[in-house]
Protein backbone atom coordinates (compact mmCIF):
# COMPACT_ATOMS: atom_id res chain seq x y z
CA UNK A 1 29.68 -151.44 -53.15
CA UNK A 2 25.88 -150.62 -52.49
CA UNK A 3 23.74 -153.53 -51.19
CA UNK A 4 21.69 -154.47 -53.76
CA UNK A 5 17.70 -153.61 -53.38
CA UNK A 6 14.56 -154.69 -55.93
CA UNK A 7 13.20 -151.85 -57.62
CA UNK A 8 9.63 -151.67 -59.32
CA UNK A 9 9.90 -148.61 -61.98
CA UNK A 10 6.05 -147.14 -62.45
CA UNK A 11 6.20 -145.78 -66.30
CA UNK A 12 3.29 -143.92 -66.65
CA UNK A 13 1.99 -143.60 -69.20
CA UNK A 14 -0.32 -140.23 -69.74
CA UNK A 15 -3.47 -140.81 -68.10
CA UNK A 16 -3.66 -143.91 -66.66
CA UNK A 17 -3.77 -143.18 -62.94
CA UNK A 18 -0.62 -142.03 -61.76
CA UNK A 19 -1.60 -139.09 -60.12
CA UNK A 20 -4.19 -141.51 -57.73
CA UNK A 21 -1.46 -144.04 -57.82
CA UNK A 22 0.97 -142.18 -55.93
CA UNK A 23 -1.29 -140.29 -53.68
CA UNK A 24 -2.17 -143.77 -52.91
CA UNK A 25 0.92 -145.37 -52.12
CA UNK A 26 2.01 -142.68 -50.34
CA UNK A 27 -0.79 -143.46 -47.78
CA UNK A 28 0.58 -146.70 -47.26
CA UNK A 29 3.74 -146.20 -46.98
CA UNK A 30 3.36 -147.89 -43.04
CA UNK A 31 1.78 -151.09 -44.84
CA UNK A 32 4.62 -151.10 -47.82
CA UNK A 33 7.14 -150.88 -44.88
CA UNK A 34 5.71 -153.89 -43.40
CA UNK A 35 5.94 -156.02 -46.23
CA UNK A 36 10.02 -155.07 -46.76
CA UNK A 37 9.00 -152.09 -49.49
CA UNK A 38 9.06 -148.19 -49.96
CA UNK A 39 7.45 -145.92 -51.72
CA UNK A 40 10.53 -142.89 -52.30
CA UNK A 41 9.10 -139.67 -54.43
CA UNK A 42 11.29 -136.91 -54.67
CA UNK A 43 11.29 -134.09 -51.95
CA UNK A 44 7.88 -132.11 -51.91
CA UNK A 45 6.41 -133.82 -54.85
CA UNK A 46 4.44 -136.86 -55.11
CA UNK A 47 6.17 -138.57 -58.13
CA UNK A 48 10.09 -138.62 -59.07
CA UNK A 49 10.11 -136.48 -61.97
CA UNK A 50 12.97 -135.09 -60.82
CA UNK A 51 14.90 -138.19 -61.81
CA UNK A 52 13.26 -138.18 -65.39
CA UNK A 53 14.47 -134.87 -66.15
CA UNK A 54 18.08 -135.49 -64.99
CA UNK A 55 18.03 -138.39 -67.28
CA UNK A 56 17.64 -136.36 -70.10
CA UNK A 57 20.12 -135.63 -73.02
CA UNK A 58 22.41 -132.92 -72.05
CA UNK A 59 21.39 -130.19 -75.19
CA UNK A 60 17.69 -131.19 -74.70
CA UNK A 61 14.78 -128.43 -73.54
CA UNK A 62 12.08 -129.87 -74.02
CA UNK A 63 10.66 -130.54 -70.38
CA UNK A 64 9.33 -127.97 -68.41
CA UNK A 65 10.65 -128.72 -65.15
CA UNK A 66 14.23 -128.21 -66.75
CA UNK A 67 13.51 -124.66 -67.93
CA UNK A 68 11.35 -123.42 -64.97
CA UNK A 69 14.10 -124.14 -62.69
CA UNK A 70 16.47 -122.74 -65.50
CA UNK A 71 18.98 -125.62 -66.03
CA UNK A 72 19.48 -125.69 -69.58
CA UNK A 73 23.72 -125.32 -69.82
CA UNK A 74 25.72 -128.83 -69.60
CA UNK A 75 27.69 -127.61 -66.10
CA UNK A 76 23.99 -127.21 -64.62
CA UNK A 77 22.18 -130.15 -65.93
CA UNK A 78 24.94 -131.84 -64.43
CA UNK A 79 24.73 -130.64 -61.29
CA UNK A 80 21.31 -131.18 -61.03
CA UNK A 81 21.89 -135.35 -62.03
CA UNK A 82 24.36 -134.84 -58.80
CA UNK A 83 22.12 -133.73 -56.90
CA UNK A 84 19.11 -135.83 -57.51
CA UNK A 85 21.12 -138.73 -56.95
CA UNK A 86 22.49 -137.55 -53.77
CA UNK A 87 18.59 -136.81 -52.07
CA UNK A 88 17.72 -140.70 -53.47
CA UNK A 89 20.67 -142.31 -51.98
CA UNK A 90 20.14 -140.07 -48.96
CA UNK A 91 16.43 -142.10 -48.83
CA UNK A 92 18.01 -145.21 -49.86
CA UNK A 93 20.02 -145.10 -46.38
CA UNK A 94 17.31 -144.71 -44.09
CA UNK A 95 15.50 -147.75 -45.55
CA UNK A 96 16.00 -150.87 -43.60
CA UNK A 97 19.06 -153.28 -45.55
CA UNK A 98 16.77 -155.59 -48.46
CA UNK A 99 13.55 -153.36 -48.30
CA UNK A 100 12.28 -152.60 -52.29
CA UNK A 101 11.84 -149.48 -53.70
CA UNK A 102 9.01 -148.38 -55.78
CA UNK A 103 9.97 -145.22 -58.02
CA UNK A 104 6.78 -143.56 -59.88
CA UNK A 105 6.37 -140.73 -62.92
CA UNK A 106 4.82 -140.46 -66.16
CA UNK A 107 7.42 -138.28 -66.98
CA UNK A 108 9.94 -141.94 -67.37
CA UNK A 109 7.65 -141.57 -69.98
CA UNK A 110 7.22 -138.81 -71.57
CA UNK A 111 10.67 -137.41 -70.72
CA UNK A 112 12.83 -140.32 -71.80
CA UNK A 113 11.97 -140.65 -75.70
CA UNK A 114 15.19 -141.94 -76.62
CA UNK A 115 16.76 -145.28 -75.23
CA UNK A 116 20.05 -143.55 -74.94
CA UNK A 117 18.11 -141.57 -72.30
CA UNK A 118 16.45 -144.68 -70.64
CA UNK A 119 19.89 -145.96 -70.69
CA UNK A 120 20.97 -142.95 -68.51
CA UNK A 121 18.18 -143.72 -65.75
CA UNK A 122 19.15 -147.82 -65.95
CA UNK A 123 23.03 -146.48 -64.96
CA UNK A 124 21.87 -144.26 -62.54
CA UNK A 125 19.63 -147.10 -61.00
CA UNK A 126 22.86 -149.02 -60.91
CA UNK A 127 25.01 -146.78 -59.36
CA UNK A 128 22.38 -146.66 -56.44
CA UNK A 129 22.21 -150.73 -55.60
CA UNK A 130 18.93 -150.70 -57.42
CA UNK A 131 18.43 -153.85 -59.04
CA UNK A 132 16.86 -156.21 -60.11
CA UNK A 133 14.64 -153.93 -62.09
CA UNK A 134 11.38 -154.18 -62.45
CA UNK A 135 9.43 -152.00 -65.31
CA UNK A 136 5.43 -151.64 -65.16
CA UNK A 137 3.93 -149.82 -67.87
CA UNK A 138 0.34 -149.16 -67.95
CA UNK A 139 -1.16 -148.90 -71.82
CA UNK A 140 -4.90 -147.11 -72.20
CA UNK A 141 -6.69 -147.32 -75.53
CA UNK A 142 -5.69 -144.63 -77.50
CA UNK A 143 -8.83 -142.72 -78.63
CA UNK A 144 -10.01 -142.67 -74.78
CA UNK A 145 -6.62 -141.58 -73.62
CA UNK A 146 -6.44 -138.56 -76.26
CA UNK A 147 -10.43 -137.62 -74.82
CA UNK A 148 -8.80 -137.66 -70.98
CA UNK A 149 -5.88 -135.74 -71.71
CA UNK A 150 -7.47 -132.76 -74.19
CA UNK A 151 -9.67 -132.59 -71.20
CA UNK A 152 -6.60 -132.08 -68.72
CA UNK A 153 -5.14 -129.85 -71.42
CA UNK A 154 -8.24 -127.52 -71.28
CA UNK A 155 -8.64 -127.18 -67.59
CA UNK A 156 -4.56 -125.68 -67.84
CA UNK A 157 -5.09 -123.14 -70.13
CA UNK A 158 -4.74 -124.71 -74.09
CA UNK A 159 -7.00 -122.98 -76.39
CA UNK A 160 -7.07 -125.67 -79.02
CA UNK A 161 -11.04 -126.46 -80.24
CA UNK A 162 -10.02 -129.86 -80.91
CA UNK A 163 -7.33 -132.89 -79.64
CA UNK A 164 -3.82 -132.51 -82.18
CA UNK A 165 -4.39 -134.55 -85.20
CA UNK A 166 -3.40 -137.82 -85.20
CA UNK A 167 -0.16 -137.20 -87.31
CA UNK A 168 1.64 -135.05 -84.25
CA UNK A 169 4.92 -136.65 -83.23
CA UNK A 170 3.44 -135.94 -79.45
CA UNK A 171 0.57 -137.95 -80.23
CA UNK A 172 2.31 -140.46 -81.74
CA UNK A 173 4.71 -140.52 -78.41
CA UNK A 174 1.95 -141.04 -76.12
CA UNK A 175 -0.18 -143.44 -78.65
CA UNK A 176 2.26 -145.79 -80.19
CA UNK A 177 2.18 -148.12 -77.28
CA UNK A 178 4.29 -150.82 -79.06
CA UNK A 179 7.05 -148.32 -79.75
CA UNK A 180 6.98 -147.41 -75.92
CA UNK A 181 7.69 -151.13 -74.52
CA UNK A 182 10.10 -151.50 -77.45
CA UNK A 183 12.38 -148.40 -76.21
CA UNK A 184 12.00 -150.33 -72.73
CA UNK A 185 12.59 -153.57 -73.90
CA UNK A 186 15.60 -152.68 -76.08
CA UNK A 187 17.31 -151.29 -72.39
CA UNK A 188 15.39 -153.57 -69.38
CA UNK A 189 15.01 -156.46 -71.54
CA UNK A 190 11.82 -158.09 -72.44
CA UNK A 191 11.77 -159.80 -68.97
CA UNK A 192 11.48 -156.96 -66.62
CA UNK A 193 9.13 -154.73 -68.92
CA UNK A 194 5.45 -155.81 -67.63
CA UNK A 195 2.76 -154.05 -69.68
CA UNK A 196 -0.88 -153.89 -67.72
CA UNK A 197 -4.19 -153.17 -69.47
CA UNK A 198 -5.71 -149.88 -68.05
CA UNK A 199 -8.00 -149.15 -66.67
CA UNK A 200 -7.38 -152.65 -64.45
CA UNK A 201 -10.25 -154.21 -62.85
CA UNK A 202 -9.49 -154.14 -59.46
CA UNK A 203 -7.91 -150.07 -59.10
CA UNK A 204 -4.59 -149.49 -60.30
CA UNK A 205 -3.10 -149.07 -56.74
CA UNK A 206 -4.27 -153.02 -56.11
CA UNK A 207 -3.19 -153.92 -59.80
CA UNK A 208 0.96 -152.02 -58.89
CA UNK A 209 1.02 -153.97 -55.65
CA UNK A 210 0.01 -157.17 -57.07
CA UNK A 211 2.91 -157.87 -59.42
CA UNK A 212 5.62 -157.09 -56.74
CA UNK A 213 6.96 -159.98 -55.25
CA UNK A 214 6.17 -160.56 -51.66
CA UNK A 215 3.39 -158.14 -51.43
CA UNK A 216 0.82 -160.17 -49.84
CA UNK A 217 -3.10 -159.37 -50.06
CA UNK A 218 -5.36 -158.31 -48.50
CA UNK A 219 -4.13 -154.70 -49.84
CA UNK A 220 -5.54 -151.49 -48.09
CA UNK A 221 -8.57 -150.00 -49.61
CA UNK A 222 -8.36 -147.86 -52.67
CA UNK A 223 -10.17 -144.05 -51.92
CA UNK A 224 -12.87 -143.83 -53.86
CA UNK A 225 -12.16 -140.29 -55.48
CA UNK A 226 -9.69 -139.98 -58.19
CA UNK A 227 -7.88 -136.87 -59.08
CA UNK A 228 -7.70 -135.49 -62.31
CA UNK A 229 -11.11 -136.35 -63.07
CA UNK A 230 -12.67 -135.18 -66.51
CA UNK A 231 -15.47 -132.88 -67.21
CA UNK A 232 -18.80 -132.87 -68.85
CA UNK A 233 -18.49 -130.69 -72.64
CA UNK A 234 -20.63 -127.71 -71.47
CA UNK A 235 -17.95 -127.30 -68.50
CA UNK A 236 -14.76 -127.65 -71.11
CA UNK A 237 -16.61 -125.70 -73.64
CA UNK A 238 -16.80 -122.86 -70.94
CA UNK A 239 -13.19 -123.34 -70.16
CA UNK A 240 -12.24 -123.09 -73.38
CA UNK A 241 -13.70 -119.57 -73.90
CA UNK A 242 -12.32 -118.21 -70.35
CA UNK A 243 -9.23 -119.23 -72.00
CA UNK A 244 -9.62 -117.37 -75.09
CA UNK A 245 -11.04 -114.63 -73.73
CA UNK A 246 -8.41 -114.36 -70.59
CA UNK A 247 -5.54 -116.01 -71.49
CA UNK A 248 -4.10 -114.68 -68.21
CA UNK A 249 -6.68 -116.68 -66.47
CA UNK A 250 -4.28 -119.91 -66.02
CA UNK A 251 -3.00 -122.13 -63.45
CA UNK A 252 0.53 -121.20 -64.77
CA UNK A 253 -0.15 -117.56 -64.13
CA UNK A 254 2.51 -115.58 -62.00
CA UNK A 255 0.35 -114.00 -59.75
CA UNK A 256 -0.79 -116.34 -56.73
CA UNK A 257 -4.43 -114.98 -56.95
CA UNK A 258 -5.01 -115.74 -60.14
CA UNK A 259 -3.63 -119.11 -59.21
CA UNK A 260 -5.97 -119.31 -56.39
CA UNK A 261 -9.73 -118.11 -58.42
CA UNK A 262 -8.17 -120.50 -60.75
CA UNK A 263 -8.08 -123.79 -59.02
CA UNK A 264 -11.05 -122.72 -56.97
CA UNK A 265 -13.36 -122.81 -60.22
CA UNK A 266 -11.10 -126.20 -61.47
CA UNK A 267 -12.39 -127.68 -57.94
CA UNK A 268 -15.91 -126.55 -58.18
CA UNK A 269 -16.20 -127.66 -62.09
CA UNK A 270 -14.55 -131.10 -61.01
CA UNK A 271 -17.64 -131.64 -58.59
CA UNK A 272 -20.16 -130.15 -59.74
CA UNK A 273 -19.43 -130.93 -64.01
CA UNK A 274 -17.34 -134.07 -63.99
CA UNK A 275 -17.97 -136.41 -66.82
CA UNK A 276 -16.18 -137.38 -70.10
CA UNK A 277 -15.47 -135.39 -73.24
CA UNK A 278 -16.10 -137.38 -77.04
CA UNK A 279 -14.25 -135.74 -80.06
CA UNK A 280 -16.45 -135.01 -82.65
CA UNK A 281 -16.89 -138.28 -84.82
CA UNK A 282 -14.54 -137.49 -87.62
CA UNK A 283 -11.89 -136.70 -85.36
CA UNK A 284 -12.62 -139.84 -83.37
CA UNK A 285 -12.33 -142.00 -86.26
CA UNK A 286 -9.44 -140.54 -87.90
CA UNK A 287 -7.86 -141.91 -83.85
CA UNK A 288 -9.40 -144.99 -84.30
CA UNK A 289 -8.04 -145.41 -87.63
CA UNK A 290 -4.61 -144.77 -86.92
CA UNK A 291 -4.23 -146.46 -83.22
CA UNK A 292 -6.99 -148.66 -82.92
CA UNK A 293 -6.70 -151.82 -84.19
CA UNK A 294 -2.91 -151.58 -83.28
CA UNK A 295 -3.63 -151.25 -79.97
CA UNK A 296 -6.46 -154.54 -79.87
CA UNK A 297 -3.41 -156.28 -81.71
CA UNK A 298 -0.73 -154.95 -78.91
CA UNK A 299 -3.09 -156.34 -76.29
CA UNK A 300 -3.58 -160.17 -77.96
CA UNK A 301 0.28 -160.12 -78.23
CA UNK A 302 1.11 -159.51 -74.73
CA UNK A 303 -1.60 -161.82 -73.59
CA UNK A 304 -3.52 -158.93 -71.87
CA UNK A 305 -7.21 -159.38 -72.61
């Protein structure tokens, strides 16, 4: 029987922070260890995607990760849930007995779209002496979130002029913010599902650590610089021609030069042209039609404004 340790699950969702979030709490991972917790991402990454992936339906291709490292038969999906839950419980015994554990992707978002599948990470969780479970779940207004991430989707190489209409199940996925903490919910219970307004006043790294138990302020300082920052509409509106123009010209590409003059310009533009990007008014308000005043509802009903 595994001792039983507190858990605070980070869900995302798509661009509200997590990228700054974990670089952050790595950085403190001496202070966290002082105050009984521990920040555990999966080996050589920042976040635990790993254990979103293994978590999702055998059958199911959708996530990247899955068919770059090519485990798309049963046998190897299954071997891969093996082995991701042999590298945590190898972390979970170095901890000190009682610490917490703080677990951190988007991708427990956008990876587990079924609760059958969020079902599969609450076992796993089990298995491990993780529990009580706590889920965090950070909602950003809709229209603003679809601005950040066509932004994110330009700088890796999409070609679309415009955000996907309002209608597309992805946007839906990623919008629907009542749908998300009901999948959560209907698996965690309403209890242990927290929902936090983003962006928070205070930094998200100082909103995380103030809802876990125990974690006492004064927290360490926030950096100042956030990754993933967006960029001003001449500098997408270049990007988006480079991509049309030299489609080879991508951060995915195979070739580690290409790779390299890519992320060197991404670096340069992120300086030198970062700002925000504004869909064209129609397209805004067909956003604001569909999300908005769902979302200022979702935020009166959990008491978050």
């Amino acid at each position: 029987m595994h001792p039983s340790r507190p858990v605070l699950l980070h869900v995302g969702t798509v661009k509200t922070g997590s990228t700054s979030l974990q670089a952050y709490l790595q950085q403190q991972q001496p202070w966290l260890a002082e105050q009984g917790w521990a920040y555990l991402p999966a080996p050589g990454r920042r976040d635990r995607r790993d254990l979103a992936a293994c978590c999702i339906a055998l059958g199911d291709e959708r996530d990247e990760l899955l068919r770059a490292e090519g485990l798309l038969e049963s046998a190897q999906r299954l071997a891969h849930r093996q082995q991701v839950r042999l590298q945590l419980q190898a972390q979970l015994a170095g901890l000190p007995e009682g610490h917490g554990v703080i677990l951190s992707s988007e991708h427990f978002h956008l990876s587990l779209q079924r609760p059958e599948e969020i079902n599969s990470l609450r076992q796993l969780l089990a298995e491990l002496g993780l529990g009580p479970v706590q889920v965090v779940i950070y909602l950003r207004e809709p229209v603003g979130l679809m601005e950040s991430l066509y932004s994110t989707m330009v700088r890796s190489g999409d070609q679309r002029p415009l955000p996907a209409d309002p209608a597309d199940p992805f946007v839906a996925l990623i919008c629907d913010h009542s749908a998300s903490l009901e999948r959560w919910r209907a698996v965690f219970g309403a209890e242990a599902v927290q929902p936090r307004a983003f962006p928070p006043p205070e930094g998200i790294g100082h909103d995380l650590l103030g809802v876990i138990a125990g974690v006492q302020r004064p927290f360490p300082p926030e950096p100042r610089h956030q990754s993933n920052r967006g960029l001003r509409p001449w500098a997408l509106a270049l990007l988006r021609w480079l991509n049309r123009r030299l489609p080879w010209f991508t951060p995915q590409s195979p070739f580690a030069l290409v790779r390299g003059c890519r992320r060197l310009l991404d670096t340069a533009l992120s300086y030198g042209a970062s700002g925000s990007y504004r869909m064209p008014p129609a397209q805004r308000q067909r956003y604001s039609a569909r999300f908005g005043s769902a979302y200022q509802q979702l935020l009166q009903r959990e008491g978050l404004r």
